[in-house]
Protein backbone atom coordinates (compact mmCIF):
# COMPACT_ATOMS: atom_id res chain seq x y z
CA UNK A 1 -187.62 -167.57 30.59
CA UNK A 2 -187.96 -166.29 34.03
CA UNK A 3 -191.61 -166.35 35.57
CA UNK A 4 -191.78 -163.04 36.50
CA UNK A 5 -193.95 -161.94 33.43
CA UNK A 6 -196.98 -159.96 32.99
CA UNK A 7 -195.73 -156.93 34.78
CA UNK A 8 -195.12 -153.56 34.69
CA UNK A 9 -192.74 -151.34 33.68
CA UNK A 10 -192.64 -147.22 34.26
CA UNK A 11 -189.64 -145.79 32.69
CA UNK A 12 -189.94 -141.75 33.52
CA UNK A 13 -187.43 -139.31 31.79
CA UNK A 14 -187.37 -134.94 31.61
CA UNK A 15 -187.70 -134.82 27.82
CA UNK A 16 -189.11 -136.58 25.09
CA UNK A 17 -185.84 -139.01 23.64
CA UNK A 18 -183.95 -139.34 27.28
CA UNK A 19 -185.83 -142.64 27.86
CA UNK A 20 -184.77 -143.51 24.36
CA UNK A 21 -181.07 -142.79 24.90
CA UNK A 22 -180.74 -144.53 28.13
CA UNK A 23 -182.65 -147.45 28.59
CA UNK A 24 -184.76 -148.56 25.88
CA UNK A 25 -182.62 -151.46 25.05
CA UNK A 26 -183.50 -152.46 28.40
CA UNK A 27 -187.55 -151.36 28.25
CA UNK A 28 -187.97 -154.01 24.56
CA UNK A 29 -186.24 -156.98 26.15
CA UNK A 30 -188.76 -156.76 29.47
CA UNK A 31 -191.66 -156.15 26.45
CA UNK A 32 -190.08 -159.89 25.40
CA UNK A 33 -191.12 -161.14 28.55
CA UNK A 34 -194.42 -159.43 28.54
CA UNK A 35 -194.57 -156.47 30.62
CA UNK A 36 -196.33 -153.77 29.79
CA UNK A 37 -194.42 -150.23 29.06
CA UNK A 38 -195.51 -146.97 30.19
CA UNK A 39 -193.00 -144.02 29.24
CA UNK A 40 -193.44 -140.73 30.98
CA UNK A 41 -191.60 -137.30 30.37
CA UNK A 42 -191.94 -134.00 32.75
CA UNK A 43 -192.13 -132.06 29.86
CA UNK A 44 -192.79 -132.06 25.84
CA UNK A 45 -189.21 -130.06 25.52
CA UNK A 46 -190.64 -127.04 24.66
CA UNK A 47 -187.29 -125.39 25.08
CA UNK A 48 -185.86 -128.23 22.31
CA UNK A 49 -185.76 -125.70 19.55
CA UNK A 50 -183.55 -122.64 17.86
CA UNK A 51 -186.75 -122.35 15.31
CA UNK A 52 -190.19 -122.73 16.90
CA UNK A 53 -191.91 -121.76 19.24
CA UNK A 54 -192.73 -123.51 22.38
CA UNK A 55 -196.06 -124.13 21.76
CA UNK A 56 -194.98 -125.66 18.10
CA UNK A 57 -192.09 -127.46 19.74
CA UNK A 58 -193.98 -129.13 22.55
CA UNK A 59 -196.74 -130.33 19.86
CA UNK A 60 -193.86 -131.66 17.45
CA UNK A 61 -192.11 -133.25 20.29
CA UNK A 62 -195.58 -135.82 21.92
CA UNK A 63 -195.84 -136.64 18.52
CA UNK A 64 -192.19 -138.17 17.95
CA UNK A 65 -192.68 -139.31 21.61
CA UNK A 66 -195.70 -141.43 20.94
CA UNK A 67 -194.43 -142.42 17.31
CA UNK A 68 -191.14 -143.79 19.56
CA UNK A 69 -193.75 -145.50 22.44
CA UNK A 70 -195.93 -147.01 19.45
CA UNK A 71 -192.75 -149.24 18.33
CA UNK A 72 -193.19 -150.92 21.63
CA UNK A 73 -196.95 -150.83 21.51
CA UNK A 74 -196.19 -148.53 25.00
CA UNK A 75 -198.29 -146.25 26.55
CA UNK A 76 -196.85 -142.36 26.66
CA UNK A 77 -198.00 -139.61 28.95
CA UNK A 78 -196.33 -136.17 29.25
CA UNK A 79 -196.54 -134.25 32.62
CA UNK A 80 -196.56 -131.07 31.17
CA UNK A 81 -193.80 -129.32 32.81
CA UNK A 82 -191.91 -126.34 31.63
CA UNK A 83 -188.52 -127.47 30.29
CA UNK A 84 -185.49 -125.87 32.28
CA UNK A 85 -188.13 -125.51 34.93
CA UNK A 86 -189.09 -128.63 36.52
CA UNK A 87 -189.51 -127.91 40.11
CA UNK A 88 -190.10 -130.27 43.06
CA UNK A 89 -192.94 -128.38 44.28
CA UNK A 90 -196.89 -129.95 45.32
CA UNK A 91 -198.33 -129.69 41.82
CA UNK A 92 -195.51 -131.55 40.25
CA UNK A 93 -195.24 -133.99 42.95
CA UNK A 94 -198.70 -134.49 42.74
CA UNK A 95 -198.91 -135.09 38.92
CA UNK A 96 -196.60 -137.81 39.53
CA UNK A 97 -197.43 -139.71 42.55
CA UNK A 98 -201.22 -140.14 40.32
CA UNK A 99 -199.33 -141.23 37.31
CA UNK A 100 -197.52 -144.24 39.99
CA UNK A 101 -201.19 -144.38 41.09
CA UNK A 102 -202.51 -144.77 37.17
CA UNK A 103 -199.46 -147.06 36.50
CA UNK A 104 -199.37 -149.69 39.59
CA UNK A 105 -196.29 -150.41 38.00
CA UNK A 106 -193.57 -153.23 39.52
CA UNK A 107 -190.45 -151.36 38.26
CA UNK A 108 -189.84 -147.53 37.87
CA UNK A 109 -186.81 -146.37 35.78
CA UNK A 110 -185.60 -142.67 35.84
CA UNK A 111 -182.72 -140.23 36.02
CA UNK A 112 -179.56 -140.27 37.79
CA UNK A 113 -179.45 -138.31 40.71
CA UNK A 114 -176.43 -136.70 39.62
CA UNK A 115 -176.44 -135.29 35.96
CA UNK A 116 -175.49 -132.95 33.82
CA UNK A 117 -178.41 -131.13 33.86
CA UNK A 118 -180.58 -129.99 37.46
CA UNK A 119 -184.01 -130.75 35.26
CA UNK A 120 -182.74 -134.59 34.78
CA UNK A 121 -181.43 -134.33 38.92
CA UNK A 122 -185.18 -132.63 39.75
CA UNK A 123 -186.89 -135.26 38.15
CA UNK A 124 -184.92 -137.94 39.95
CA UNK A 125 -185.70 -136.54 43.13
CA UNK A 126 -190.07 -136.36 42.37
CA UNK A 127 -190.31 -139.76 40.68
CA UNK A 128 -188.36 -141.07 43.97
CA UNK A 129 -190.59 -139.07 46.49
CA UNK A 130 -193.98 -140.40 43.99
CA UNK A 131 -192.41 -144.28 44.08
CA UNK A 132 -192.81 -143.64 48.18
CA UNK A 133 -195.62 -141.81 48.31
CA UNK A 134 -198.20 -143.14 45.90
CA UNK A 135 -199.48 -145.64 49.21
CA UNK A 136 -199.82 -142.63 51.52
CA UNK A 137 -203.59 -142.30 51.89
CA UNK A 138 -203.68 -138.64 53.55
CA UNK A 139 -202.28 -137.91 49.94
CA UNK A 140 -204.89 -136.87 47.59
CA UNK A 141 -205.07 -137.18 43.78
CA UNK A 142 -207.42 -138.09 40.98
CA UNK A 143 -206.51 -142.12 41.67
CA UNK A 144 -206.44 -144.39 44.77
CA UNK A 145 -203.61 -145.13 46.29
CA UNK A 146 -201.35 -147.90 45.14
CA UNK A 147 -200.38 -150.01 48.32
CA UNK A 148 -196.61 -150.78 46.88
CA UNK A 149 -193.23 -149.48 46.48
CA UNK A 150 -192.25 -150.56 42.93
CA UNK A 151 -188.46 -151.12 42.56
CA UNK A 152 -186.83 -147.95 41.41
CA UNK A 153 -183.60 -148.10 39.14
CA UNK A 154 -181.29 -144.95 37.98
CA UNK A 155 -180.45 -144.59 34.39
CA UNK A 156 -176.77 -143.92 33.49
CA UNK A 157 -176.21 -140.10 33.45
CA UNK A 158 -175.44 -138.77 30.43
CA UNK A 159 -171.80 -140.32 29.05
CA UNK A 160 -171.79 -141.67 32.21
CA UNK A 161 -170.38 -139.19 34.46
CA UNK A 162 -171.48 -136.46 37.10
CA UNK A 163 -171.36 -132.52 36.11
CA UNK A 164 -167.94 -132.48 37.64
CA UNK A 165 -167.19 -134.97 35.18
CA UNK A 166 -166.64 -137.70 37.58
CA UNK A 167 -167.10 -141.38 36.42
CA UNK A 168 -170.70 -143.14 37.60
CA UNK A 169 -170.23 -146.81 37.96
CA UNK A 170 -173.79 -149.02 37.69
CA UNK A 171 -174.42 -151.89 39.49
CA UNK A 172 -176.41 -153.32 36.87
CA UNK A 173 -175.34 -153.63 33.49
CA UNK A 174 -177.67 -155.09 30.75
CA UNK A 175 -176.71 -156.34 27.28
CA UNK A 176 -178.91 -155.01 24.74
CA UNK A 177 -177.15 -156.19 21.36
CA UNK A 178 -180.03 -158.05 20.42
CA UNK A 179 -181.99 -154.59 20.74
CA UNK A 180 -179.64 -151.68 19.77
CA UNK A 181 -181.68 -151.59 16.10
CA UNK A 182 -185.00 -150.98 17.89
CA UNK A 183 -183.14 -148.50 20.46
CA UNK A 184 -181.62 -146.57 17.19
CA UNK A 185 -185.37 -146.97 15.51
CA UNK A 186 -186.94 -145.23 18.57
CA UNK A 187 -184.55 -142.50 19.12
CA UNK A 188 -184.33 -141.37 15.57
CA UNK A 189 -188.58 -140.64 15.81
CA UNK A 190 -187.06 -137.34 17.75
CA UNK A 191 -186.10 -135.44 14.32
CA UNK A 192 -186.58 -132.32 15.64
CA UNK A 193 -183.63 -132.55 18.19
CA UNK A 194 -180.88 -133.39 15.23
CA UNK A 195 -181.16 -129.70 14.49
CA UNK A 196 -181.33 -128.31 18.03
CA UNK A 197 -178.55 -130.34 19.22
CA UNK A 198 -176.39 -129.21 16.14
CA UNK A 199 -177.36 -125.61 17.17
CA UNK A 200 -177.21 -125.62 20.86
CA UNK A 201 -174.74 -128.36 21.70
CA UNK A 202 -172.47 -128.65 18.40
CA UNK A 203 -173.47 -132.33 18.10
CA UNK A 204 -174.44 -134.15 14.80
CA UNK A 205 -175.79 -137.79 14.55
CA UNK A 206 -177.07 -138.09 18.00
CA UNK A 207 -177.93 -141.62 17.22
CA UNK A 208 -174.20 -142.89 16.61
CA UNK A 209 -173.33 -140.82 20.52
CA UNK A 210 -176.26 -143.18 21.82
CA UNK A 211 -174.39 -146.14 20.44
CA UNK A 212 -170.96 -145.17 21.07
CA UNK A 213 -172.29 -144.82 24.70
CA UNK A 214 -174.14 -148.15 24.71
CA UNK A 215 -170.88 -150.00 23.45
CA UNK A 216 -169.11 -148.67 26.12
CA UNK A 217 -171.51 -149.96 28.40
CA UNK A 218 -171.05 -153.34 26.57
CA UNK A 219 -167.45 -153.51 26.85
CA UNK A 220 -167.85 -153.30 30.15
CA UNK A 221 -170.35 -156.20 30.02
CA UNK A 222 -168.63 -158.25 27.50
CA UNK A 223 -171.36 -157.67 24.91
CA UNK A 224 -171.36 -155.21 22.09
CA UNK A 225 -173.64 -152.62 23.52
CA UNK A 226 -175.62 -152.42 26.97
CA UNK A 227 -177.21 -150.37 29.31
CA UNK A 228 -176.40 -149.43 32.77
CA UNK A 229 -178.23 -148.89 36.24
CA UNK A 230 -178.05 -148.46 39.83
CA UNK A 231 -180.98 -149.57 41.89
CA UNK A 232 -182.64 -147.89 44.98
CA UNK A 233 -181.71 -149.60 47.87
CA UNK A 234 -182.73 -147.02 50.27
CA UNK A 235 -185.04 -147.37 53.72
CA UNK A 236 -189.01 -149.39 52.44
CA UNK A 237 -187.97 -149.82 48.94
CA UNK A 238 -187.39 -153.94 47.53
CA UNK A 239 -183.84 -155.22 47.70
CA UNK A 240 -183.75 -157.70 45.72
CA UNK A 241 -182.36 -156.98 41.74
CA UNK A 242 -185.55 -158.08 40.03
CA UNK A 243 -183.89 -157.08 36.48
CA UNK A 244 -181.17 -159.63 37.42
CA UNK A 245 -183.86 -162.46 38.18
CA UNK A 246 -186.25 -161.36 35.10
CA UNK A 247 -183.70 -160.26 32.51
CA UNK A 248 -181.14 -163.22 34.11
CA UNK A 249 -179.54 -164.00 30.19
CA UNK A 250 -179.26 -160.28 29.97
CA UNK A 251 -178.08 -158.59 32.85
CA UNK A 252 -174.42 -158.73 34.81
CA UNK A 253 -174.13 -157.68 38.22
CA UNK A 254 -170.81 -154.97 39.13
């Protein structure tokens, strides 16, 4: 094992089960190694349903998203955003600078800038701005600021490709065989979204399109399944691939 241990990982997606699809392979092998998981959404999905309401929704949808944390013994918090309507705006900046503040943590995982969908691009864009910002003292919120840039990696967008369909390419790839059961166990918590997705999106079994996605990913690797990622490497924020040196058995640079 690698002796970076005992650290911490923030892994911040739009809606309740986008962590799930996209990197929690990746989130139960750094659990292995002892870091502790925190799992953030924007919103509770209140727009996740043909049925109920979006009070009833957003209720139904924390639940399955702390049922899915609890299988890692992670932490959840939900920034209570509208779904559809995630703006980068002060308040919602400022909700999640405090959770980086709350956190401290050493990585931060979160959408693609390009996606499918502008929410999943919108949050991209805050959790960057809050990974930067949460040192700046002039920059008030409930907590004190946290004096470090945590590395910041980019999911996979969804299937793996921009909304003009273009292929994404990680940098990062990690092999998550030995977790794709706990993956599937976490993502199939969200119940209500088999039944919205069949509505809205015409999709059944969302949990065999997570792993038909994750063993593309792991052809790619030379595993059965995996997850992929591109890092931050822009102006203040760490350069060196700290998945790569914890996760070193797991993970295949590209």
């Amino acid at each position: 094992m690698t002796k970076i241990q005992n650290k911490k990982v923030l892994a911040v997606g739009c809606h309740p089960d986008d962590i799930e699809i996209m990197c929690a392979g990746t989130l139960a092998l750094l659990k292995d190694y002892n870091w502790s998981v925190t799992i953030s959404t924007m919103t509770a999905g209140d727009c996740g349903s043909a049925t109920l309401s979006k009070e009833e929704i957003s209720e139904k949808r924390k639940k399955e998203a702390l049922t899915s944390a609890k299988i890692l013994n992670a932490n959840y918090y939900c920034m209570e955003n509208e779904d559809i309507f995630v703006l980068y705006d002060r308040p919602t900046l400022l909700k999640a600078i405090d959770l980086v503040r709350k956190v401290k943590p050493d990585i931060v995982i979160t959408h693609s800038p390009v996606d499918y969908m502008v929410d999943h691009e919108t949050t991209s864009r805050i959790i960057k701005t809050a990974c930067f910002s949460a040192g700046i003292q002039n920059i008030k919120t409930e907590t004190e600021p946290y004096m470090k840039i945590p590395y910041l990696y980019y999911m996979d967008p969804l299937e793996g490709i921009d909304d003009l369909g273009q292929r994404i390419n990680p940098t990062t790839l990690v092999d998550i065989t030995s977790k794709i059961d706990i993956k599937e166990k976490m993502l199939s918590t969200h119940k209500s979204q088999r039944d919205w997705l069949m509505s809205h999106n015409g999709i059944d079994e969302y949990t065999i399109a997570m792993k038909e996605f994750s063993a593309l990913r792991g052809k790619e690797y030379g595993s059965q399944f995996a997850e992929g990622f591109r890092q931050h490497l822009g102006h203040a924020y760490p350069k060196s691939n700290i998945l790569k040196e914890v996760l070193s058995d797991f993970t295949k640079t590209i």
